[in-house]
C-alpha atoms as a PDB file:
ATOM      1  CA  UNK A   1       0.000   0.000   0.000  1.00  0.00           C
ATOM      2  CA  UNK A   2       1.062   3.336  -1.200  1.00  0.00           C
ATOM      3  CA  UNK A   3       1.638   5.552   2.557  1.00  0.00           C
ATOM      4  CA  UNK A   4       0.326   8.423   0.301  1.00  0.00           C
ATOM      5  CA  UNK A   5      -2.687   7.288  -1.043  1.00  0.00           C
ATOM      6  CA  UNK A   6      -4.330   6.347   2.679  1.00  0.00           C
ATOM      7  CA  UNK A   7      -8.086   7.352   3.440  1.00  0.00           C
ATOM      8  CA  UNK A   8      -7.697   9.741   6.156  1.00  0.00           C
ATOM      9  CA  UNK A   9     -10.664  11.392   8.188  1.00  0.00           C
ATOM     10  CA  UNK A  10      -9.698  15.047   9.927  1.00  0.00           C
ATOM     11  CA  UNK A  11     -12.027  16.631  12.147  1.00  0.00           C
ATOM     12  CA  UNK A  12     -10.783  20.551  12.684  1.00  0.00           C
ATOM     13  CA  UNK A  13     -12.395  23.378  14.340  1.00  0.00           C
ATOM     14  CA  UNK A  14     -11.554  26.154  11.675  1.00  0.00           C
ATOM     15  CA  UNK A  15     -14.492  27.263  10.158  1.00  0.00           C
ATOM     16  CA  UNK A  16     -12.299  27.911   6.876  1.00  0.00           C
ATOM     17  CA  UNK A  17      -8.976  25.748   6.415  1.00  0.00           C
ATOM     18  CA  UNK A  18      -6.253  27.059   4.646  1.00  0.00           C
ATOM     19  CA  UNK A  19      -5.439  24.333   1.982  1.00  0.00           C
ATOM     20  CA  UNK A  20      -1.862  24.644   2.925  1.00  0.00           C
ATOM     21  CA  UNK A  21      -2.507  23.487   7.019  1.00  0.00           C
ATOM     22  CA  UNK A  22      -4.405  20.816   5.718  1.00  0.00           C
ATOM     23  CA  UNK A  23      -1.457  19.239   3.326  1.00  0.00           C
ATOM     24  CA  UNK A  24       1.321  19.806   6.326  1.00  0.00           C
ATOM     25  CA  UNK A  25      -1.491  18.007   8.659  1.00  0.00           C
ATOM     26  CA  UNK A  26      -1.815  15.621   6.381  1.00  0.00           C
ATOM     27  CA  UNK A  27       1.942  14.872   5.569  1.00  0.00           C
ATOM     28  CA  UNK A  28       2.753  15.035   9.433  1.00  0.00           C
ATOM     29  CA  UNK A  29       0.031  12.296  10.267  1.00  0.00           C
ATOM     30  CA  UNK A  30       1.271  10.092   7.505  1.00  0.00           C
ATOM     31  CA  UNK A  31       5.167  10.278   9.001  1.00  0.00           C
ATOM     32  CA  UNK A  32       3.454   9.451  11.830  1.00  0.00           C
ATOM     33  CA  UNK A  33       1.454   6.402  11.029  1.00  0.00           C
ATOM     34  CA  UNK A  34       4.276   5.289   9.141  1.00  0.00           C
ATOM     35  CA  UNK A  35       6.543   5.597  12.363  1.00  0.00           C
ATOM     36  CA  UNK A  36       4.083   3.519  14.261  1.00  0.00           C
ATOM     37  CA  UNK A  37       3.152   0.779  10.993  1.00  0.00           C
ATOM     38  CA  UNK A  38       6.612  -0.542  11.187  1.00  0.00           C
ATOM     39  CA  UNK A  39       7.201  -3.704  11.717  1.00  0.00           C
ATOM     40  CA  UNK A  40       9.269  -3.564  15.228  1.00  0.00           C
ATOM     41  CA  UNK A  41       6.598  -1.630  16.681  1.00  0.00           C
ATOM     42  CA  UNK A  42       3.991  -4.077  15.395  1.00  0.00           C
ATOM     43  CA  UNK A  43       5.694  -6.901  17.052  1.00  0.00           C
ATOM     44  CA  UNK A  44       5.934  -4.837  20.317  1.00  0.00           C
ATOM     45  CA  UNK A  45       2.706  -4.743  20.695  1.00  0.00           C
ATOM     46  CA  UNK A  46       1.527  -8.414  19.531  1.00  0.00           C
ATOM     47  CA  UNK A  47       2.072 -11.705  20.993  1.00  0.00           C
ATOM     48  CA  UNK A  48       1.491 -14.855  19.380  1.00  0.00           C
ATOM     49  CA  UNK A  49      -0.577 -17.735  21.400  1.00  0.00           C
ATOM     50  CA  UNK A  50       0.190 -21.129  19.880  1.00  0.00           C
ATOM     51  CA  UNK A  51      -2.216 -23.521  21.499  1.00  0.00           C
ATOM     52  CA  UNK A  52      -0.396 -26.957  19.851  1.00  0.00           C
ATOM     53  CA  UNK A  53       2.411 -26.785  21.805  1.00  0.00           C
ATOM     54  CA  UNK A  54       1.230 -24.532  24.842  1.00  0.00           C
ATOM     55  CA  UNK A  55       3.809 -21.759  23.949  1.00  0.00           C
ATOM     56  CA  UNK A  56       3.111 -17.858  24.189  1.00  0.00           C
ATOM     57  CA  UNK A  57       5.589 -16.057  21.338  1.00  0.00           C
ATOM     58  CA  UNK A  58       6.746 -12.814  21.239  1.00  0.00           C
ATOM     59  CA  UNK A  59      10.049 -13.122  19.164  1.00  0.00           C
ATOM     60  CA  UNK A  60      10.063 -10.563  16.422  1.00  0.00           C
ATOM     61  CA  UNK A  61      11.287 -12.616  13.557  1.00  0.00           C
ATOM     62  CA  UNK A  62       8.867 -15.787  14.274  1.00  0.00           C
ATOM     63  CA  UNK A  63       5.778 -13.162  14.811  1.00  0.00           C
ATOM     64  CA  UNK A  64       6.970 -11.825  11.443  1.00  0.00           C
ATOM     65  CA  UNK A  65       6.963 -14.776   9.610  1.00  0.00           C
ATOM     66  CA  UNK A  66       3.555 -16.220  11.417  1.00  0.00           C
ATOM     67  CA  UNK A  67       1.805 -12.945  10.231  1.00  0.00           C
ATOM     68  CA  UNK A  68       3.432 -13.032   6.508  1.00  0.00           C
ATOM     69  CA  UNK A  69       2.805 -16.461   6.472  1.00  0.00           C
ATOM     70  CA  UNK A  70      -0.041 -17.549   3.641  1.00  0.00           C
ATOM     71  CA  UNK A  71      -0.573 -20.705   5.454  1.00  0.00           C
ATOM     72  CA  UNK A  72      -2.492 -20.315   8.615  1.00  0.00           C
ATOM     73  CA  UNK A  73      -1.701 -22.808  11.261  1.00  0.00           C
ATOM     74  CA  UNK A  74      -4.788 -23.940  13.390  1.00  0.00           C
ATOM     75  CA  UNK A  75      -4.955 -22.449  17.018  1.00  0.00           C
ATOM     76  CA  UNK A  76      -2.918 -20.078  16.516  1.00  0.00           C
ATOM     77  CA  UNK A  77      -4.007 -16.567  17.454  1.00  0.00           C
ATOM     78  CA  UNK A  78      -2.505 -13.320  17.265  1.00  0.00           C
ATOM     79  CA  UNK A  79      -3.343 -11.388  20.655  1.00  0.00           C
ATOM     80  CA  UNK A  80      -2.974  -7.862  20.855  1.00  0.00           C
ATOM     81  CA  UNK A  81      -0.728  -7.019  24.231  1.00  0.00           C
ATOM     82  CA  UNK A  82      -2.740  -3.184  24.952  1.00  0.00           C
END
């Protein structure tokens, strides 16, 4: 997915927005989202909860490859740590 071409909702208070505000709000919250997207940060915040062999996972590089994965292993689920 292009990080440019995201559907992005902002609510302002301005009764008339300058078009110029809007494009540096808009170009600040994408840096932003893309800061947070990443994968490190992704993996911070997820564990993995493998319920075959009774194992809770939060090694980046295995969480990596269970999320890129194309083949979904039963009981399995991805658990969000927040």
């Amino acid at each position: 997915m292009n990080r440019q071409n995201r559907d992005l909702i902002i609510l302002r208070k301005d009764a008339l927005p300058n078009q110029q505000t809007i494009d540096q709000e808009v170009a600040s919250l994408n840096s932003l989202l893309q800061a947070v997207e990443s994968s490190p940060h992704f993996c911070d915040s997820f564990e993995l909860i493998d319920l075959n062999k009774f194992k809770v996972i939060k090694k980046t590089h295995i969480l990596s490859l269970a999320v890129k994965s194309n083949k979904k292993k039963p009981f399995e689920f991805l658990i969000n740590c927040n």
